[in-house]
Protein backbone atom coordinates (compact mmCIF):
# COMPACT_ATOMS: atom_id res chain seq x y z
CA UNK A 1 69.66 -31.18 -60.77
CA UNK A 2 72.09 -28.32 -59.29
CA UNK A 3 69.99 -25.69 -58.51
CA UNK A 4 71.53 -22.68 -57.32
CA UNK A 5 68.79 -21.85 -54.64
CA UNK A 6 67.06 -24.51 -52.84
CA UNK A 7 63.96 -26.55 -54.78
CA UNK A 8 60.49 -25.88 -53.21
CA UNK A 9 59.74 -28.48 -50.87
CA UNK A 10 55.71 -28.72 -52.35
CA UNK A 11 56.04 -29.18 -56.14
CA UNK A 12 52.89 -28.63 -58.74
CA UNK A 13 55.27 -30.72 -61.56
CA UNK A 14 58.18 -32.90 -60.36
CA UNK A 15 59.13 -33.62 -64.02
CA UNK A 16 62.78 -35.22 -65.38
CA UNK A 17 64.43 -34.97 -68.33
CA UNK A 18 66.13 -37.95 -69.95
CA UNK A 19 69.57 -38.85 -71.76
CA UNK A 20 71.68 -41.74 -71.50
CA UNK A 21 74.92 -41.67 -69.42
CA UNK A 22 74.00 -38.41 -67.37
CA UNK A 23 70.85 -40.26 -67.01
CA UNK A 24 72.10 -43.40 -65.32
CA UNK A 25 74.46 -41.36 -63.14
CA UNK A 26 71.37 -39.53 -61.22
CA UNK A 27 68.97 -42.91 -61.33
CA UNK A 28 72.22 -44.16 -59.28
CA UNK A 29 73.46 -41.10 -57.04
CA UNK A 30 71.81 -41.22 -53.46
CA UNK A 31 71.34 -37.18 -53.20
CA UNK A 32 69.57 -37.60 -56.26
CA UNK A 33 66.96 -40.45 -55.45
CA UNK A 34 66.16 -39.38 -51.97
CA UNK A 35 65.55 -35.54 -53.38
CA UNK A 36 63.15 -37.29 -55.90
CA UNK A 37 61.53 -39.49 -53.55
CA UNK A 38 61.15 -36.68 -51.40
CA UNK A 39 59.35 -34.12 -53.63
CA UNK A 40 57.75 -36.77 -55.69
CA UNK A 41 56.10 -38.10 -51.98
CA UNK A 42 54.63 -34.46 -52.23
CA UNK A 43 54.36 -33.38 -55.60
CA UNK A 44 51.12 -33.10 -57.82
CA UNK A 45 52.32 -34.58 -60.80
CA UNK A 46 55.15 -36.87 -60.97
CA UNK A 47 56.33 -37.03 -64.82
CA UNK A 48 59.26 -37.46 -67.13
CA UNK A 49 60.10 -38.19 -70.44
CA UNK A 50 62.30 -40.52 -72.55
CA UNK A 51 65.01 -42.15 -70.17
CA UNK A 52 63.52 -39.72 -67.17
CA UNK A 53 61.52 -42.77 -65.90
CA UNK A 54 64.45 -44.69 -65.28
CA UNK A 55 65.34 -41.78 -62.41
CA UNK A 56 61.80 -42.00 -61.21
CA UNK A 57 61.93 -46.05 -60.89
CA UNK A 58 64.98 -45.64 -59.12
CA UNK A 59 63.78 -43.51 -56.54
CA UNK A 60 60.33 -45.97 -55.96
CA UNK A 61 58.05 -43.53 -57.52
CA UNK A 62 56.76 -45.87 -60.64
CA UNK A 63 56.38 -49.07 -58.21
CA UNK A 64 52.98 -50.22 -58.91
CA UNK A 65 52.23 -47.72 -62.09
CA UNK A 66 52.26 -47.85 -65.88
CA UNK A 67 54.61 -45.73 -67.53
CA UNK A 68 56.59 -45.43 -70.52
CA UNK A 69 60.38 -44.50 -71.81
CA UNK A 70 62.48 -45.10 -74.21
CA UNK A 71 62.41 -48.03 -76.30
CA UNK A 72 66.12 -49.02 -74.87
CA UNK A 73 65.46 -48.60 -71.68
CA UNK A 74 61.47 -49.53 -71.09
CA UNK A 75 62.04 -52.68 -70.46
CA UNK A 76 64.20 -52.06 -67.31
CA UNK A 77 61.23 -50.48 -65.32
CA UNK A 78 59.66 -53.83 -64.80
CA UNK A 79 62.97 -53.86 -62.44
CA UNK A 80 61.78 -51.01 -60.25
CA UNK A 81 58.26 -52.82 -59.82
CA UNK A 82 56.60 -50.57 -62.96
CA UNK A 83 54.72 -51.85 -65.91
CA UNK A 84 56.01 -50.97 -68.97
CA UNK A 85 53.87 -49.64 -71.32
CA UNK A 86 54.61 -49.34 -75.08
CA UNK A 87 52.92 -45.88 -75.51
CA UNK A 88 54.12 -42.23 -76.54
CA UNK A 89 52.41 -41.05 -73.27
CA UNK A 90 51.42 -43.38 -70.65
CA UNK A 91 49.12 -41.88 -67.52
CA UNK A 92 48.39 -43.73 -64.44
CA UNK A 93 46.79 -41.83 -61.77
CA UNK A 94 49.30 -38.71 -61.18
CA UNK A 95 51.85 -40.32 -63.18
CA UNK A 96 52.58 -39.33 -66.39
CA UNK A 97 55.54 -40.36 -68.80
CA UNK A 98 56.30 -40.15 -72.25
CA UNK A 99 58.64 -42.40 -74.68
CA UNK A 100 61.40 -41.34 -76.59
CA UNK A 101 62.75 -37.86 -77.63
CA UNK A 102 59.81 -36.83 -80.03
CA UNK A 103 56.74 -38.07 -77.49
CA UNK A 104 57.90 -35.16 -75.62
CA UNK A 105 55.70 -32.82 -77.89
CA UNK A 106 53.01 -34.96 -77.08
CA UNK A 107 54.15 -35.17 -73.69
CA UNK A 108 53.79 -31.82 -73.56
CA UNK A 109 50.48 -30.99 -74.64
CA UNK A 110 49.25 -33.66 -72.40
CA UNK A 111 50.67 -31.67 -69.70
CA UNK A 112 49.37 -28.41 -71.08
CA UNK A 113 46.08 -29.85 -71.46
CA UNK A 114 46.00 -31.22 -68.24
CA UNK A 115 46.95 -28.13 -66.70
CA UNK A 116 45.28 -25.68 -68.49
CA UNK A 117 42.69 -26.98 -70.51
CA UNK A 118 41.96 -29.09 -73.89
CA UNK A 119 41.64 -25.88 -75.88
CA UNK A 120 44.94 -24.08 -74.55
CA UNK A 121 46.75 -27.31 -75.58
CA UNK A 122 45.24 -27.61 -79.26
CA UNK A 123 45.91 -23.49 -79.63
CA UNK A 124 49.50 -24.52 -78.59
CA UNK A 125 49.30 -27.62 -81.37
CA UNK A 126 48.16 -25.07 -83.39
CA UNK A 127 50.95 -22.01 -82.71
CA UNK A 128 53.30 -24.66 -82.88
CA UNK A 129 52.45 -26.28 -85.97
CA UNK A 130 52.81 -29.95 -84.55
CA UNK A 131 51.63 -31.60 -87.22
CA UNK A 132 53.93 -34.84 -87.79
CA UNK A 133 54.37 -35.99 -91.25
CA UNK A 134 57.91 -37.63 -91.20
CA UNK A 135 59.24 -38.72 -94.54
CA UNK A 136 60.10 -42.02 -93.53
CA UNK A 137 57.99 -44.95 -91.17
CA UNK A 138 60.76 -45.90 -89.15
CA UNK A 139 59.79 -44.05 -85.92
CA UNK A 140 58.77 -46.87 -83.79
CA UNK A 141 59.91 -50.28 -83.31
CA UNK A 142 57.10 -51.62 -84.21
CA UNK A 143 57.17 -49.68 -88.13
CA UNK A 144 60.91 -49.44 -88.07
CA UNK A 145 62.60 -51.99 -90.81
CA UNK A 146 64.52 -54.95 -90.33
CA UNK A 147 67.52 -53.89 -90.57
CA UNK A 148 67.30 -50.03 -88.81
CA UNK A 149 66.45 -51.82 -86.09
CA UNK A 150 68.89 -54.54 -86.36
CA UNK A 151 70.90 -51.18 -86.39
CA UNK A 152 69.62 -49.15 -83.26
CA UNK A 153 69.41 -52.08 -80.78
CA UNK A 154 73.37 -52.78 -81.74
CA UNK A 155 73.86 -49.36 -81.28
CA UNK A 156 71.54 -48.67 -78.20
CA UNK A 157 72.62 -52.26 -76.41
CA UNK A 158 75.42 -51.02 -73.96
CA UNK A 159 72.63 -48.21 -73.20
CA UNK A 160 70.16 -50.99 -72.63
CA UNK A 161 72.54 -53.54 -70.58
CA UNK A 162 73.53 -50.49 -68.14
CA UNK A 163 69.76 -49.72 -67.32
CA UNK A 164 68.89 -53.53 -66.73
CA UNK A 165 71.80 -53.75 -64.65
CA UNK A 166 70.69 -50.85 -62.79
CA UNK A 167 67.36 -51.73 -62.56
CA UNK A 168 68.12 -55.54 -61.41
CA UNK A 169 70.82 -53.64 -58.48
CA UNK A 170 67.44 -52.31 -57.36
CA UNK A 171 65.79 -55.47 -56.87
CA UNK A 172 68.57 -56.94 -54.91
């Protein structure tokens, strides 16, 4: 969020990207939140996708909405008065937020569709080839085994304490 010239003031899309410790730096740097709350008070659309929402909550623009993120992080928008929603793509009014890395495709066409139109979206489906067929069922928490999951929360967990704690700082 450096632009070299200065952001329009009257946004279409406010959209954000998400990641992990880049992530939690902007959901906690003042500039950052009051730019967001600012052109998100405006914008059309307010969106993001994976850990994105976690920026959003922190600058009060999911209070009151559904929305989705990341499974390692979703839980920590309750903090910023959101209800999370286990979904790929979650809409509530002129919010809309996807989950994880891979729900941005979907994310995407959502956004294309809603944009655009139904038919532009499936033509981009189409040019695209998005057809999922993973080898494995493992993509969700919910399919995932035992043990990969035993596997990603371990690995995910100092991910997932840092955006509670941030979160909870919110509330206080």
């Amino acid at each position: 969020m450096q632009p070299s010239k200065p952001a329009p003031r009257d946004l279409t899309v406010l959209f954000t990207p998400g990641g992990t410790e880049g992530t939690l730096a902007a959901a906690s740097d003042a500039e950052t939140l009051a730019f967001m709350a600012d052109r998100g008070g405006r914008a059309k659309y307010i969106t993001s996708v994976c850990s994105g929402s976690l920026i959003l909550g922190a600058a009060g623009l999911l209070k009151g909405y559904k929305a989705t993120s990341h499974w390692s992080c979703r839980d920590a928008l309750a903090g910023f008065g959101a209800i999370p929603t286990e979904a790929r793509v979650v809409r509530d009014r002129n919010r809309i937020t996807g989950a994880g890395v891979t729900a941005g495709l979907d994310f995407g066409l959502a956004m294309v569709a809603e944009l655009r139109d139904r038919t532009y979206a499936e033509c981009s489906q189409l040019m695209s080839e998005y057809d999922p067929d993973p080898p494995f069922n493992a993509g969700s928490m919910k399919t995932a085994p035992p043990a990969v999951k035993k596997a990603m929360v371990d690995l995910a967990s100092d991910f997932s304490r840092k955006a509670q704690a941030l979160a909870f700082a919110k509330t206080r």
